[in-house]
Each structure stands twice: as structure tokens, then as C-alpha cells.
N, C-alpha and C. Protein backbone atom coordinates (compact mmCIF):
# COMPACT_ATOMS: atom_id res chain seq x y z
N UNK A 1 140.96 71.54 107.70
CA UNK A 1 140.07 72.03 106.69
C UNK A 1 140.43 71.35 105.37
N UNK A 2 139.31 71.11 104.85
CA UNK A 2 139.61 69.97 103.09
C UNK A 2 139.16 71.23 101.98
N UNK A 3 140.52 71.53 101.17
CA UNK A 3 139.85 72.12 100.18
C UNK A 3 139.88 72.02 99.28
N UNK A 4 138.63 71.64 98.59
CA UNK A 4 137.92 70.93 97.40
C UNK A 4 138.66 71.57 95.69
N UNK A 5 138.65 71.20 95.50
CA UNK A 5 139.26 72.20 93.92
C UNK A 5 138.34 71.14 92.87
N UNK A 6 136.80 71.38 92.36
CA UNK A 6 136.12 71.07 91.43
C UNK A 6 136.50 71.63 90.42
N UNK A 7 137.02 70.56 89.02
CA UNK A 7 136.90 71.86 87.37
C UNK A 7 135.52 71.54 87.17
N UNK A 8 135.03 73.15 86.82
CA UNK A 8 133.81 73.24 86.30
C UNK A 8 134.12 73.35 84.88
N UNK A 9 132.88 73.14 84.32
CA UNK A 9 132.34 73.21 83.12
C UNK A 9 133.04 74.15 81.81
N UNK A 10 133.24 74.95 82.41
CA UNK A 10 133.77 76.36 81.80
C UNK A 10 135.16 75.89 81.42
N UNK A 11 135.57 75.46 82.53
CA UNK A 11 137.60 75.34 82.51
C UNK A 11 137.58 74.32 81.51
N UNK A 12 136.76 73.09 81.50
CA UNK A 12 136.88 72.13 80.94
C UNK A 12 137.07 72.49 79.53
N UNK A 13 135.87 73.26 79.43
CA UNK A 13 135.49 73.99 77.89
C UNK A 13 136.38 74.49 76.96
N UNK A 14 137.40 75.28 77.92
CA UNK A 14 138.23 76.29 78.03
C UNK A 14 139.89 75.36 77.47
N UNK A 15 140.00 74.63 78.10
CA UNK A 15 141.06 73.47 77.94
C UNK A 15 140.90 72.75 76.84
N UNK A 16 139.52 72.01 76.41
CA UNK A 16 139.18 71.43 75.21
C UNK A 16 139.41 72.57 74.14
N UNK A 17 139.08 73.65 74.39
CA UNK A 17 139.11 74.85 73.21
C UNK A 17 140.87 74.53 72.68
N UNK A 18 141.51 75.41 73.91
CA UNK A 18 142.81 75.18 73.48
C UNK A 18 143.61 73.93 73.06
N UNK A 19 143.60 72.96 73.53
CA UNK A 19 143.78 71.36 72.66
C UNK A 19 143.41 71.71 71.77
N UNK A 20 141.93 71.86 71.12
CA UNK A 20 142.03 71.83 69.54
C UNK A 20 142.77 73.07 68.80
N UNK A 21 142.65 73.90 69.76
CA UNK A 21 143.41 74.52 68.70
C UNK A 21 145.54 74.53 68.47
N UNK A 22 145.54 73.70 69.51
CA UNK A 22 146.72 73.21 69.43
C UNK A 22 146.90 72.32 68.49
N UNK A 23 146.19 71.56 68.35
CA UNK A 23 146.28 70.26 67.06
C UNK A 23 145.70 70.77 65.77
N UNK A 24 144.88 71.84 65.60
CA UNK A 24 144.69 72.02 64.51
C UNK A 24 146.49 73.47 63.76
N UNK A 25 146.87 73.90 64.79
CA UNK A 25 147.97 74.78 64.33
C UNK A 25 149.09 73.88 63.90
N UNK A 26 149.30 72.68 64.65
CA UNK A 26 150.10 71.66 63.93
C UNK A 26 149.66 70.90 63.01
N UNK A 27 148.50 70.57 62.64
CA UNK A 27 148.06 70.24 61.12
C UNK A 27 148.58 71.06 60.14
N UNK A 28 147.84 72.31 60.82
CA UNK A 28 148.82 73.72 60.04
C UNK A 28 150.10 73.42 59.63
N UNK A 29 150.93 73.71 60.32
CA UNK A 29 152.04 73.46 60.55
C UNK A 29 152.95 72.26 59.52
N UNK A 30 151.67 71.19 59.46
CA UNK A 30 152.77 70.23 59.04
C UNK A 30 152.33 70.61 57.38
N UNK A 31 151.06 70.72 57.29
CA UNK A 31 150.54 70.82 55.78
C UNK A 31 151.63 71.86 55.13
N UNK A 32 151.64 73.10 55.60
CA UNK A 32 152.24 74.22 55.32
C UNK A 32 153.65 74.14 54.71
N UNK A 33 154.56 73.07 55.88
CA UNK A 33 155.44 72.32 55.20
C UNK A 33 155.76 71.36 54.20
N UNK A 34 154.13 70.60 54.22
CA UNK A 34 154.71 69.80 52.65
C UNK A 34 154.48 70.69 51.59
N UNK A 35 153.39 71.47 51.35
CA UNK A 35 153.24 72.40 50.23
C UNK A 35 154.51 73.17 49.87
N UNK A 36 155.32 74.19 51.18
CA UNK A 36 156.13 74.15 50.69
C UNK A 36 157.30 73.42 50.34
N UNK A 37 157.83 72.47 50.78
CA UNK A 37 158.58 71.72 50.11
C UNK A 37 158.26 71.09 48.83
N UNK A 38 157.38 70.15 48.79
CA UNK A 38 156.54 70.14 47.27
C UNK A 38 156.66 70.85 46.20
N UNK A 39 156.47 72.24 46.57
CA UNK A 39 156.17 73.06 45.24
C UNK A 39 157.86 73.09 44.74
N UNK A 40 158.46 73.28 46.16
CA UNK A 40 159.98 73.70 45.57
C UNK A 40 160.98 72.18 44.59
N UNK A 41 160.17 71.12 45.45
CA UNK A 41 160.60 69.56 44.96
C UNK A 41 159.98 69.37 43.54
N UNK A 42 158.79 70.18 43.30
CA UNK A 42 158.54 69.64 41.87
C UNK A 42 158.62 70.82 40.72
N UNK A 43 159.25 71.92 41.45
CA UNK A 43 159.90 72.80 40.22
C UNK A 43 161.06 72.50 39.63
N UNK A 44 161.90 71.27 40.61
CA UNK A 44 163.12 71.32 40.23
C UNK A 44 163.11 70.63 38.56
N UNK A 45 162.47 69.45 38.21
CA UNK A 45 162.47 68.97 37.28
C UNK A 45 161.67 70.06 36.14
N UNK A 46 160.92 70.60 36.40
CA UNK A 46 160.18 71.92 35.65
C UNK A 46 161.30 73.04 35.01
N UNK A 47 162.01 73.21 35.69
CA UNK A 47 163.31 74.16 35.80
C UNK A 47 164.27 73.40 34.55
N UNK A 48 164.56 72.29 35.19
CA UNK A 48 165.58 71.09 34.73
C UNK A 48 165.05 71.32 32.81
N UNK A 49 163.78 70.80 32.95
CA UNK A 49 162.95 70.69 31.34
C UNK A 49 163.58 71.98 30.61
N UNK A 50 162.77 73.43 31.23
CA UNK A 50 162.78 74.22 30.60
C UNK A 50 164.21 74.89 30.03
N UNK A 51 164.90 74.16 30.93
CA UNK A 51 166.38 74.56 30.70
C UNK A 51 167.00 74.05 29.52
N UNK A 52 166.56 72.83 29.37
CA UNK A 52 166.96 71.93 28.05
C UNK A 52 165.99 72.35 26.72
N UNK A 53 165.07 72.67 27.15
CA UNK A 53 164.02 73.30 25.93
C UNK A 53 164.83 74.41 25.17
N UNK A 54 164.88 75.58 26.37
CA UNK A 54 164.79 76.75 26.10
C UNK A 54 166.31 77.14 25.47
N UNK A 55 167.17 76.29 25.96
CA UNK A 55 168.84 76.54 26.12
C UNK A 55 169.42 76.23 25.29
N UNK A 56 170.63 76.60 24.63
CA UNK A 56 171.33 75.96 23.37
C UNK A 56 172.54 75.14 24.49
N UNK A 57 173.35 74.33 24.06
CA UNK A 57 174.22 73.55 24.86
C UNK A 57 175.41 74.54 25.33
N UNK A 58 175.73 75.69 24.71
CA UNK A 58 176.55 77.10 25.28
C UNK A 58 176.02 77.96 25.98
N UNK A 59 174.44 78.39 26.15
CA UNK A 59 174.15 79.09 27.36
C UNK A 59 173.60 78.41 28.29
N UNK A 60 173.43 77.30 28.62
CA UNK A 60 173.26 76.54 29.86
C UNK A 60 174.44 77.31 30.78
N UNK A 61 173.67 77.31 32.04
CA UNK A 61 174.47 77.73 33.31
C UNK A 61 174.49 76.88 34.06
N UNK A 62 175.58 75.78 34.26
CA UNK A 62 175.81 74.58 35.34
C UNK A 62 175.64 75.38 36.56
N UNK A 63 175.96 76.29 37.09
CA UNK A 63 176.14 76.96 38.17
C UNK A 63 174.37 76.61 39.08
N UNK A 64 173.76 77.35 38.02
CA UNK A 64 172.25 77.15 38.21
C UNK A 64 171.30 75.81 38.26
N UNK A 65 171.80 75.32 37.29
CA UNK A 65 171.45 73.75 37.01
C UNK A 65 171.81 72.50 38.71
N UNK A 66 172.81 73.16 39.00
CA UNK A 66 173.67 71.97 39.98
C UNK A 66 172.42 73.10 41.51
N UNK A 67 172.33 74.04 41.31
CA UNK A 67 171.42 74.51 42.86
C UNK A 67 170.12 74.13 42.58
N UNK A 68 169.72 74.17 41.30
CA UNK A 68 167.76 74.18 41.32
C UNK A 68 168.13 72.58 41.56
N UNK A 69 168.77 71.28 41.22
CA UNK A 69 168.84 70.11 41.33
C UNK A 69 168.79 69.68 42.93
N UNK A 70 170.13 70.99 43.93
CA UNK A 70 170.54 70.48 44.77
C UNK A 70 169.24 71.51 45.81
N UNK A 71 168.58 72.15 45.88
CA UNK A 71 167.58 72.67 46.26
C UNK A 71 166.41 71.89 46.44
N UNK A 72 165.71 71.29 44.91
CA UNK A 72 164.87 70.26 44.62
C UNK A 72 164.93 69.24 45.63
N UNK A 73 166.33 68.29 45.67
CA UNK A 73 166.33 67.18 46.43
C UNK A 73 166.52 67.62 47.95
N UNK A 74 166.87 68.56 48.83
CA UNK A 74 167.24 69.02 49.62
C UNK A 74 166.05 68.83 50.47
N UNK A 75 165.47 69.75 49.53
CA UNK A 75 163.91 69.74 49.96
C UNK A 75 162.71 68.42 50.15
N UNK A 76 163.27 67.96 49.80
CA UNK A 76 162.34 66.38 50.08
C UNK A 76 162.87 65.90 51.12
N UNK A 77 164.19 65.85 51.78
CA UNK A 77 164.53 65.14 52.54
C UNK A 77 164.03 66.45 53.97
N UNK A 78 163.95 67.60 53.78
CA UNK A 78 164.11 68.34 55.00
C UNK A 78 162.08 68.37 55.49
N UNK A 79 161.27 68.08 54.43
CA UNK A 79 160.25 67.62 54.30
C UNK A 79 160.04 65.97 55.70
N UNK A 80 160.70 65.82 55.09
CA UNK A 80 160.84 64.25 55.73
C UNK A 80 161.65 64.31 57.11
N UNK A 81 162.37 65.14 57.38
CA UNK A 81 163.22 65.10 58.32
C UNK A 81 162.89 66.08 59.85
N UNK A 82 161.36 67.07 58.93
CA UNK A 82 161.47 68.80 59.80
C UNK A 82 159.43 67.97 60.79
N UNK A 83 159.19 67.16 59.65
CA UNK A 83 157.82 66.36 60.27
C UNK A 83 157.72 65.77 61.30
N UNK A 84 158.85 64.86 61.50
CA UNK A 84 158.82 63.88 62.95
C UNK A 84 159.23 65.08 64.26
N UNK A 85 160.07 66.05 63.88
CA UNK A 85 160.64 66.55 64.42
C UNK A 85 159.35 67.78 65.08
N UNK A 86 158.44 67.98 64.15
CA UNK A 86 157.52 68.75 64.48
C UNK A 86 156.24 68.00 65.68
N UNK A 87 156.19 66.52 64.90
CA UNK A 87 155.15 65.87 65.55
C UNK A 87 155.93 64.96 67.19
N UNK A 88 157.08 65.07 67.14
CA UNK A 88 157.63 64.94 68.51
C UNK A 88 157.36 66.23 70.16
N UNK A 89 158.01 67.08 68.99
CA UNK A 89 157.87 68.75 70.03
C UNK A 89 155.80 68.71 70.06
N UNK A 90 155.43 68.46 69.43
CA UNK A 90 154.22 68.76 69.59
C UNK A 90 152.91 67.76 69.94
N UNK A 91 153.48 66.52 70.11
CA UNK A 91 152.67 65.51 70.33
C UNK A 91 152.15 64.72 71.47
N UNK A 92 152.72 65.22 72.48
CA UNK A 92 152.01 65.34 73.49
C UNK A 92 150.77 65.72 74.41
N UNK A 93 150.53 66.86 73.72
CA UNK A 93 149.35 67.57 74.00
C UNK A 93 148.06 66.86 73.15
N UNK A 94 148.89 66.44 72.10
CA UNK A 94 147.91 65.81 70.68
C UNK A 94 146.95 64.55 71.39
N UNK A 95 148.20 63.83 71.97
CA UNK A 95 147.91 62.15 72.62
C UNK A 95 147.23 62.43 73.68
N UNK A 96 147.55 63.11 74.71
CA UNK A 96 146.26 63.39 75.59
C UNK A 96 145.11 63.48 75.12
N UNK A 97 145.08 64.84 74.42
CA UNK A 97 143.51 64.95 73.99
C UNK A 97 142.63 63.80 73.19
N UNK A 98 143.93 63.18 72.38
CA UNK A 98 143.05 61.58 71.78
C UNK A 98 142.72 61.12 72.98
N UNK A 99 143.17 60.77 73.91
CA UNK A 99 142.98 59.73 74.81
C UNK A 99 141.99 60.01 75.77
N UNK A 100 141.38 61.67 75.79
CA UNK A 100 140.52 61.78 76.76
C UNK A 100 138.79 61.39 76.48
């Protein structure tokens, strides 16, 4: 006995649905991450300014100064570092669906 296993229409549908919405949650995903890194990468110099504005050279807090700096840059590199890492775990499913 031969038994046939046709995908219909539906499954197909059904499969294309989920692909996109797999690639659109990692768009998500990655956008979500530059914004936040971004916002936190370009407060640091914002921070940095207002500190020198606002501050006399005796209430400056190095303590604070040396984390919003080391936060700022931290964040650009984990930006850069958390992306490939996202589009590896997740890019498989991506490349199929280009390719179909």
C-alpha cells in the first residue's frame, strides 16, 4: 500500500503565516535592541555635558562619571556583539523562507 502525504493549501498557508511571523519578531527583536542600546549610548555624552555645565569642579562625582562613560561604551559594543548572535540563533528559518 503507497501512502500519499499531499500538503494542502491550508498547511502551506499555515507555515508561510508562521515564517513571517518568525522574521518579523526578529526584526523586532533586533530593532528593539538598537533603540535600546542607542538611547543608553547617546545619553552617555548628554550626562557627560550636563555634568560639566551643571557641576562646580568639587561636586563632580567621578564615581558616577567613570559608570555613565563605562555604561555608554559598553553598550555599543553589546549592540554589536548581541546582533550576530541573534541573527545566527535565528536565521535559519529566515533563509529558507527567502529561498522559497
Amino acid at each position: 500500500a503507497v501512502v500519499s502525504t499531499q500538503s494542502t493549501g491550508k498547511d502551506d498557508a499555515e507555515e508561510d503565516h508562521r515564517s513571517k511571523k518568525r522574521i518579523s519578531v526578529t526584526i523586532i527583536m533586533i530593532c528593539a535592541l538598537f533603540v535600546l542600546c542607542s538611547a543608553i549610548t547617546l545619553y552617555q555624552p548628554i550626562a557627560m555635558c550636563a555634568d560639566e555645565y551643571h557641576h562646580s569642579e568639587v561636586d563632580r562625582d567621578d564615581q558616577r562619571r567613570k559608570w555613565t562613560y563605562i555604561t555608554g561604551t559598553l553598550s555599543f559594543f553589546l549592540n554589536a556583539a548581541l546582533n550576530p548572535v541573534i541573527l545566527i540563533v535565528r536565521v535559519s528559518q529566515i533563509r529558507n523562507f527567502m529561498w522559497q
